[in-house]
Protein backbone atom coordinates (compact mmCIF):
# COMPACT_ATOMS: atom_id res chain seq x y z
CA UNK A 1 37.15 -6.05 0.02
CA UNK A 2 40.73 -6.42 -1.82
CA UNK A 3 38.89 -9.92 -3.62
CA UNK A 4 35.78 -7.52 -4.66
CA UNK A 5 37.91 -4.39 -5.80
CA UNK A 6 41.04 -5.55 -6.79
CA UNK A 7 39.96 -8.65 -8.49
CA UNK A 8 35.91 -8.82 -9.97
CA UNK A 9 35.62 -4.99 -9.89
CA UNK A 10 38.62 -4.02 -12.07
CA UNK A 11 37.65 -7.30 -14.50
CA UNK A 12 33.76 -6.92 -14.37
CA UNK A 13 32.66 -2.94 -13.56
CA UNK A 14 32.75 -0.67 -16.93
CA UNK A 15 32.73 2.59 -15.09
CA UNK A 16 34.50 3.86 -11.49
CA UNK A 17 30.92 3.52 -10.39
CA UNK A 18 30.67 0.08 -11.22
CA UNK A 19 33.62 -0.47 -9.33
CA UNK A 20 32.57 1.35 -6.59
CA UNK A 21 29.62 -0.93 -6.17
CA UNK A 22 31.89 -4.06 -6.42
CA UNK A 23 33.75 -2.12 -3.12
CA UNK A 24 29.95 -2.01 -1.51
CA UNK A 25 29.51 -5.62 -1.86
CA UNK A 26 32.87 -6.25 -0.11
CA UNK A 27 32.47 -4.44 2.46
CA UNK A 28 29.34 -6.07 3.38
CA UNK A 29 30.30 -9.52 2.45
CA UNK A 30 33.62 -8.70 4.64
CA UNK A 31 31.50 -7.36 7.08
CA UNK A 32 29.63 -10.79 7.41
CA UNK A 33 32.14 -12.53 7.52
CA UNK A 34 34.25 -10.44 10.17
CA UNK A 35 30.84 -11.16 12.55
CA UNK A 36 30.59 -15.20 11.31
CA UNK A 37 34.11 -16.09 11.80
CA UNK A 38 34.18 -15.22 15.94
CA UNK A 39 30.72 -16.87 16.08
CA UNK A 40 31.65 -19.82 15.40
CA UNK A 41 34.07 -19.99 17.30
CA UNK A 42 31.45 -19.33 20.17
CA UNK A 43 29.11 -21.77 19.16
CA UNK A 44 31.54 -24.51 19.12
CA UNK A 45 32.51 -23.49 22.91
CA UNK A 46 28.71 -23.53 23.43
CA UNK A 47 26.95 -20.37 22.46
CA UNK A 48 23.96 -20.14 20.89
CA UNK A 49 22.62 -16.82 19.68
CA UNK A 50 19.23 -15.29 21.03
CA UNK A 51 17.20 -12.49 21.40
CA UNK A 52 16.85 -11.37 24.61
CA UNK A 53 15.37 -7.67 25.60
CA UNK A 54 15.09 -8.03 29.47
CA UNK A 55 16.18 -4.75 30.73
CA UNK A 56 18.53 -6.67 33.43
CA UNK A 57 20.52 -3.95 36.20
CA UNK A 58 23.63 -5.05 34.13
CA UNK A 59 22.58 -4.40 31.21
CA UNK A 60 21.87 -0.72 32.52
CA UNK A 61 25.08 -1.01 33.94
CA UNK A 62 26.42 -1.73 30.49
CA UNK A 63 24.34 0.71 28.34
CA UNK A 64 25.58 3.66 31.52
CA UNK A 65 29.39 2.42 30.43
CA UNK A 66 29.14 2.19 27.27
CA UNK A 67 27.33 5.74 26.09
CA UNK A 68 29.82 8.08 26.86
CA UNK A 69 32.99 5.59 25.53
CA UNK A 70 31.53 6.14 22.43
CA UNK A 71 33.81 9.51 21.89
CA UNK A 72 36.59 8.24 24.28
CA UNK A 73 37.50 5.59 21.84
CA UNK A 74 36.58 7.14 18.16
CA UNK A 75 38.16 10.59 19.24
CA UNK A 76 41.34 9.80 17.06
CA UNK A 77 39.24 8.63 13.71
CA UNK A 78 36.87 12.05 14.36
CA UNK A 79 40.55 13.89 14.39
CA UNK A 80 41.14 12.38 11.22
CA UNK A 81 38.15 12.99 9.90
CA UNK A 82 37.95 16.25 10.88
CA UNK A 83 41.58 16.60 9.10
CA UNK A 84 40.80 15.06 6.11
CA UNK A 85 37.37 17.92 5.70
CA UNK A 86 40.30 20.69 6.20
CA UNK A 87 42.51 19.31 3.58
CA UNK A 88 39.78 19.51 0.82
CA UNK A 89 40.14 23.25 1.57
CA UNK A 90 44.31 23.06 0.72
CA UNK A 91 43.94 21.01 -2.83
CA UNK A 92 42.36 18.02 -4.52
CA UNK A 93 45.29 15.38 -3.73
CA UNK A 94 45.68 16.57 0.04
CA UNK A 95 42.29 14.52 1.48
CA UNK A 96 43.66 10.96 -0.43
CA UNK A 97 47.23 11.73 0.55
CA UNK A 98 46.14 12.05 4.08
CA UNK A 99 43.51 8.99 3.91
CA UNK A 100 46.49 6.74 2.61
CA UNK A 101 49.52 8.04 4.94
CA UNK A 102 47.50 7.17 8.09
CA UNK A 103 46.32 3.66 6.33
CA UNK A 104 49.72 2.49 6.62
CA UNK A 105 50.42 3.84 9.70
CA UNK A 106 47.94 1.53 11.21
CA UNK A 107 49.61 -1.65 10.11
CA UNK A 108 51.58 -2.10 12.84
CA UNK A 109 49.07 -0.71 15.42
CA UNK A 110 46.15 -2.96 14.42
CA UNK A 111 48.59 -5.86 14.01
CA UNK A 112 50.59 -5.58 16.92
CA UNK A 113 49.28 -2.79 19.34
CA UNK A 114 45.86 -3.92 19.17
CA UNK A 115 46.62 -7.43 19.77
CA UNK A 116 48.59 -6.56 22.56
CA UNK A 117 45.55 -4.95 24.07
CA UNK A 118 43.45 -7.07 23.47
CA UNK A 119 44.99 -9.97 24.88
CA UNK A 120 46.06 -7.73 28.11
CA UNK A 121 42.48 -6.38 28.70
CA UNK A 122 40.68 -9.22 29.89
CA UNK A 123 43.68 -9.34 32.92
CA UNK A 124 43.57 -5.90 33.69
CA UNK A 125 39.27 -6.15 34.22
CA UNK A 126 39.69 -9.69 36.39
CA UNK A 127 42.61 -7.94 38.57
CA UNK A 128 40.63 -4.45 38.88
CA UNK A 129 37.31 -6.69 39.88
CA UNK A 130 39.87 -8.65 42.43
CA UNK A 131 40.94 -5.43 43.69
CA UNK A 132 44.31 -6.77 42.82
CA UNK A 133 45.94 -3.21 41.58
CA UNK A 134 49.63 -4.52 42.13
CA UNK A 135 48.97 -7.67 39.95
CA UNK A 136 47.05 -4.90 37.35
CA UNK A 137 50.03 -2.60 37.29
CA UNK A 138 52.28 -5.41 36.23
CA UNK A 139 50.06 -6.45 33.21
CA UNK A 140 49.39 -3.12 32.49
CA UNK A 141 53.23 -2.21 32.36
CA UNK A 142 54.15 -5.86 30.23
CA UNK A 143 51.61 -4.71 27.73
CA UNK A 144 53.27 -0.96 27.18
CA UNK A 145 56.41 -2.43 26.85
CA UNK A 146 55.16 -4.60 24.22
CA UNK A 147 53.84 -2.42 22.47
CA UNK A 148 56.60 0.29 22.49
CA UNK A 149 59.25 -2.60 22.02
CA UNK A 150 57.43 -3.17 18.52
CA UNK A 151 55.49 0.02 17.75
CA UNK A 152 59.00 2.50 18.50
CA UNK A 153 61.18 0.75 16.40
CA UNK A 154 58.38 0.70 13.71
CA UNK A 155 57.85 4.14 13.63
CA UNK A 156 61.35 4.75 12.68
CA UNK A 157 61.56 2.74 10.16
CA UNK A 158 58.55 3.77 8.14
CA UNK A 159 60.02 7.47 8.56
CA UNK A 160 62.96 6.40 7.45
CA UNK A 161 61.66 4.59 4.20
CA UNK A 162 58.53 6.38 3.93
CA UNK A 163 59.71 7.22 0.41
CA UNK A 164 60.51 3.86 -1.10
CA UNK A 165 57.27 2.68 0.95
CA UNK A 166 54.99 5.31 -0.80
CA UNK A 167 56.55 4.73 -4.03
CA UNK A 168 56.73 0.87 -4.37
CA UNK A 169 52.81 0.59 -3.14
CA UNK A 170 51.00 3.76 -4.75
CA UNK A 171 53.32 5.72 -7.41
CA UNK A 172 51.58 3.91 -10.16
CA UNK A 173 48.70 5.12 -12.81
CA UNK A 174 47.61 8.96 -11.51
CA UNK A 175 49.16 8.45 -9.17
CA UNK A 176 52.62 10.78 -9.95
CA UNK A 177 55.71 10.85 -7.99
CA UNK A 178 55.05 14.51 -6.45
CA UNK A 179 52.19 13.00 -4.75
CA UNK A 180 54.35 10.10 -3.74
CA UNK A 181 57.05 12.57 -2.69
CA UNK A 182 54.35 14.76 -0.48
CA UNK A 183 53.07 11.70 0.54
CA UNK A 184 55.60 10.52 1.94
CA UNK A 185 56.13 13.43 3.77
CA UNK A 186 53.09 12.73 5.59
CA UNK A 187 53.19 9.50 6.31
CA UNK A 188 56.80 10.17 8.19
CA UNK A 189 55.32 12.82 9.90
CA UNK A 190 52.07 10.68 11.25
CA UNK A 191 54.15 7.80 12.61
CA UNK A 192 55.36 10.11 15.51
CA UNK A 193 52.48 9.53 17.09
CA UNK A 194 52.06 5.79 16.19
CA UNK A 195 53.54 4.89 19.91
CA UNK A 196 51.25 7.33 21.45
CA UNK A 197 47.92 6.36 19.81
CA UNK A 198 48.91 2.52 20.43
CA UNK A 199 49.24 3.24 24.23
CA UNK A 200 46.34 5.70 24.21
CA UNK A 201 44.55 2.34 23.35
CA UNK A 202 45.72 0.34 26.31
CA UNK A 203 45.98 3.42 28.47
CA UNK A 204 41.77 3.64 27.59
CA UNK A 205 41.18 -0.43 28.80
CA UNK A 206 42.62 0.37 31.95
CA UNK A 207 40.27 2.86 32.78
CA UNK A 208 37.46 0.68 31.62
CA UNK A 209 38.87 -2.14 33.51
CA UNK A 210 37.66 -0.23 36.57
CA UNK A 211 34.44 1.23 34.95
CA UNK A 212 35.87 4.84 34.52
CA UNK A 213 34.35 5.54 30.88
CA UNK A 214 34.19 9.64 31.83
CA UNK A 215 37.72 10.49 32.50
CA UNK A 216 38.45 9.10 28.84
CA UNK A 217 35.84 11.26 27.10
CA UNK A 218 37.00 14.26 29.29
CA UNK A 219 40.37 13.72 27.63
CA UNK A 220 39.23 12.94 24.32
CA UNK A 221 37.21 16.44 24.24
CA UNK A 222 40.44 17.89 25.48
CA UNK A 223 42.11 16.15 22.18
CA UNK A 224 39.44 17.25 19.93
CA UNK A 225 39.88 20.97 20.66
CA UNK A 226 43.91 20.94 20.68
CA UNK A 227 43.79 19.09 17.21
CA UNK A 228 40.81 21.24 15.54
CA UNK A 229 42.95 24.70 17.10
CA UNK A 230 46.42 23.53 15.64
CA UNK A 231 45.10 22.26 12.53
CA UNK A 232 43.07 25.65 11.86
CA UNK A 233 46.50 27.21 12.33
CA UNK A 234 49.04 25.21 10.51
CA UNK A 235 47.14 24.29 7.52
CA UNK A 236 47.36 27.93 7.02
CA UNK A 237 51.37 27.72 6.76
CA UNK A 238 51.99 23.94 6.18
CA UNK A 239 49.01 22.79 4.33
CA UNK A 240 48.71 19.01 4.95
CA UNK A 241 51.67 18.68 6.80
CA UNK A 242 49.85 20.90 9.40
CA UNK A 243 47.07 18.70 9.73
CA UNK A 244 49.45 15.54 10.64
CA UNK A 245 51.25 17.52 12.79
CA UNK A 246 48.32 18.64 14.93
CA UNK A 247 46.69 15.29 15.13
CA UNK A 248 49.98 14.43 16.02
CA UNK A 249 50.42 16.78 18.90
CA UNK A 250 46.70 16.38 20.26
CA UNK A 251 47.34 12.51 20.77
CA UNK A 252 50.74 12.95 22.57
CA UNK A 253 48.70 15.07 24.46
CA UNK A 254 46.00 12.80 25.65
CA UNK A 255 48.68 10.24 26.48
CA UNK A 256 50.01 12.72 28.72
CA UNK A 257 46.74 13.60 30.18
CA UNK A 258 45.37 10.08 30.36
CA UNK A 259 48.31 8.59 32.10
CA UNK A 260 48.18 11.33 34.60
CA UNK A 261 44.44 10.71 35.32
CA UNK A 262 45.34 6.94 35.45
CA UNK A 263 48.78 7.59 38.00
CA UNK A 264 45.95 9.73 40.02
CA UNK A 265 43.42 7.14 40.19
CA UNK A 266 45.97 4.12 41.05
CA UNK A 267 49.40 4.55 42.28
CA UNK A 268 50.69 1.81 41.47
CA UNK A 269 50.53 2.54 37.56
CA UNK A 270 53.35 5.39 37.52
CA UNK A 271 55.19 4.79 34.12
CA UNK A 272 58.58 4.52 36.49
CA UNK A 273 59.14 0.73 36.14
CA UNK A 274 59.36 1.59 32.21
CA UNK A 275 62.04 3.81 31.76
CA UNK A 276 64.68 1.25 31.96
CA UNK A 277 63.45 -0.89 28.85
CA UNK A 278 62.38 2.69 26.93
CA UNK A 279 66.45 3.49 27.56
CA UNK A 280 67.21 0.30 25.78
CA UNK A 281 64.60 0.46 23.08
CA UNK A 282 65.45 4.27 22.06
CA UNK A 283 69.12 3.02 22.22
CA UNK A 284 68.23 -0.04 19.53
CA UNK A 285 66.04 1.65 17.57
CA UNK A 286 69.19 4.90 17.43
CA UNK A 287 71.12 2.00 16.21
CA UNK A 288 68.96 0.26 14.21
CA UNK A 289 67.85 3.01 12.40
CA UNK A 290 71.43 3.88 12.05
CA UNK A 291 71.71 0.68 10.09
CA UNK A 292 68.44 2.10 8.01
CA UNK A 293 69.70 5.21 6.87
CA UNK A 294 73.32 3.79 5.83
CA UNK A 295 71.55 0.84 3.55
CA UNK A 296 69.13 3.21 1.85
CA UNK A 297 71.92 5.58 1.03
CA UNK A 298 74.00 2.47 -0.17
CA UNK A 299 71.04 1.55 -2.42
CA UNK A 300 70.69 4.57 -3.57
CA UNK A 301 73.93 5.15 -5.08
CA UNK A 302 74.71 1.40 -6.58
CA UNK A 303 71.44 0.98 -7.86
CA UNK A 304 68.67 3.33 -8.05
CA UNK A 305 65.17 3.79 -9.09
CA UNK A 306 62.39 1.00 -8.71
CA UNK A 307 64.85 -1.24 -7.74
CA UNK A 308 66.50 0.33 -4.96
CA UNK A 309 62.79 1.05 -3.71
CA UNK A 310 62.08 -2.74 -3.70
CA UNK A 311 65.43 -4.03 -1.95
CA UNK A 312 64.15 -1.44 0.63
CA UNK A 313 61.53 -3.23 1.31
CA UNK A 314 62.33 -6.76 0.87
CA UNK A 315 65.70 -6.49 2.02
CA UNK A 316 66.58 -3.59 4.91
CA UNK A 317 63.04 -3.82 6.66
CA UNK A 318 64.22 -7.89 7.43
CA UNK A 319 67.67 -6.84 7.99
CA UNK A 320 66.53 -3.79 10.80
CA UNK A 321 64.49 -6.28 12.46
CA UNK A 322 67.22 -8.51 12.72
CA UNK A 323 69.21 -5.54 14.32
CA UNK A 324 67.12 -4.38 16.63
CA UNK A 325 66.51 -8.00 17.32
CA UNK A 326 69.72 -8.88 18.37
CA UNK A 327 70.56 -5.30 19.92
CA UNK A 328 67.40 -6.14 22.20
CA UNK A 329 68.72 -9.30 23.50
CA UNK A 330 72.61 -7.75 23.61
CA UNK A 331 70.81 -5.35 26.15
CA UNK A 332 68.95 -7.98 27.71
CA UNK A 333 65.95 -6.20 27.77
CA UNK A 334 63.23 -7.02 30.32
CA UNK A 335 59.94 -8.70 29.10
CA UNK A 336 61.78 -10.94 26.26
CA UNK A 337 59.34 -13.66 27.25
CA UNK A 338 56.34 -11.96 26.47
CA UNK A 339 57.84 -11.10 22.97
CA UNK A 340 58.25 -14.59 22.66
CA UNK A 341 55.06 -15.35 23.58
CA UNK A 342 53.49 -12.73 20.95
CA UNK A 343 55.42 -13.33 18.09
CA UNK A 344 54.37 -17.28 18.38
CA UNK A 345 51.14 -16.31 19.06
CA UNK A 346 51.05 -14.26 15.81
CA UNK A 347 52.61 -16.65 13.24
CA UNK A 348 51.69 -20.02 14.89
CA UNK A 349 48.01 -19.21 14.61
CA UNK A 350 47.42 -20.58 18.18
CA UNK A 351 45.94 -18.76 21.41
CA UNK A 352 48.79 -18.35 24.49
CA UNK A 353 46.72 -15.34 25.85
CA UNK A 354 48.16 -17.27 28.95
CA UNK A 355 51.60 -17.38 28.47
CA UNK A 356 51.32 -13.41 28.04
């Protein structure tokens, strides 16, 4: 898609629809590819593809589970969606500014959160099937810490440098700095809820580890209302702010909610066992971003402008990590392994679903 739009459709297309065309092509050649890449992989471990319409009692089984997690799982995108239809009603900027804010937001959680889950689903269904709930707690409860250990820490820093952020990648062409100012105003208020929505999405595999697909939806309707009430309200007062902070607010509530539901239906996954590492990662992260502010406000006065924007980024997002890093392992915080494990995972290219 970047290949089709960035590259042949700014050099080939004569008109914005021309280039939107060249975006249609990559999105289906991208699309393709997305489906050909995992297959073979299959094939080479033996799959062959087939059609097959036998109406087997699993595959009612499956089509029974799968119809109402439909909702469950897209009920955050239909809040955005939903938000991004309001904020055609506050101006002409507010949709895009929205669209973009919550596109960066997702970096982290789709290349850390949802890897997490990913790899810790598969346990969770074989220890559920077992009847093995203790074992399923613990994976369960590695998995959260994961993900907060990266996703809490994250969050803070793209509030903290949402403004160099929005201005190094967008403030270029129409693109003016007031809308990189108001966007960036967004985008710090969105990543509140980037911890929440990454484990909503684990919180969600558990209950489909043990083939509860209704108690998700029942939540997600829950979410739907809260964020369509609040956003009906605050856009009145805060325009597009109010639509990020009512998204916001509806999926700290289904955490809430779901985790409840989840504590009900098995004991033994009470978030208890996880304040002790949250202590230590709100303590690094206090710290870390601590570090943050004090560089940014450095840059800022000895340099200034585009430049200060792009030792930001190339310069204090290495250094935090390196902070928190190290403040992490000062603390001696529980689960380092699996860390370990991830991080080789995700730059040596090489599967240790195990060792996780």
């Amino acid at each position: 898609m970047i290949l089709t739009l960035g590259g042949a459709g700014l050099h080939w297309a004569k008109t914005p629809m021309g280039e939107v065309r060249w975006l249609c092509v990559g999105v289906l050649v991208g699309g393709f590819l997305q489906m050909a890449v995992p297959a073979g992989v299959l094939i080479k471990l033996g799959w062959r593809p087939r059609f097959d319409f036998t109406l087997s009692p699993r595959v009612h089984e499956i089509g029974r589970l799968m119809a109402p997690g439909f909702f469950g799982t897209a009920v955050y995108q239909v809040n955005i969606y939903v938000a991004n239809l309001l904020a055609y009603q506050i101006n002409d900027s507010a949709a895009t500014l929205l669209f973009l804010a919550n596109r960066i937001m997702e970096l982290p959680i789709g290349v850390f959160a949802i890897a997490v889950s990913t790899v810790v689903y598969p346990l969770l269904a074989r220890h559920a099937v077992e009847g093995k709930f203790e074992s399923m707690a613990g994976d369960f409860h590695r998995g959260v810490r994961l993900i907060l250990l990266i996703n809490v820490p994250a969050a803070a820093g793209l509030a903290l440098l949402s403004a160099p952020i929005t201005r190094l990648l967008f403030q270029h062409g129409k693109f003016t700095a007031g809308d990189a100012h108001s966007m960036a105003i967004l985008l710090a208020l969105f990543v509140i809820g980037m911890p929440f929505f990454s484990v909503v999405n684990l919180t969600v595999r558990a209950f489909y580890s043990v083939k509860d697909t209704a108690t998700p939806v029942k939540v997600a309707a829950i979410d739907f209302l809260v964020n369509l009430a609040l956003s009906l309200v605050l856009m009145r007062w805060l325009g597009a702010a109010g639509l990020v902070l009512a998204s916001t607010t509806a999926i700290i509530v289904q955490t809430l909610l779901l985790k409840r539901a989840l504590t009900r239906r098995i004991a033994e996954m009470r978030f208890a066992p996880l304040w002790p590492s949250l202590a230590k990662i709100l303590l690094a992260t206090a710290l870390m971003s601590l570090a943050v502010w004090a560089g940014w406000l450095g840059l800022g006065s000895m340099v200034g402008g585009r430049t200060a924007d792009v030792l930001a980024v190339v310069g204090l997002i290495p250094l935090a990590c390196a902070v928190y890093g190290g403040l992490l392992w000062a603390l001696k915080i529980e689960g380092r392994e699996e860390l370990q494990a991830l991080l080789r995972t995700r730059f040596s290219g090489k599967n240790r679903a195990a060792e996780i």
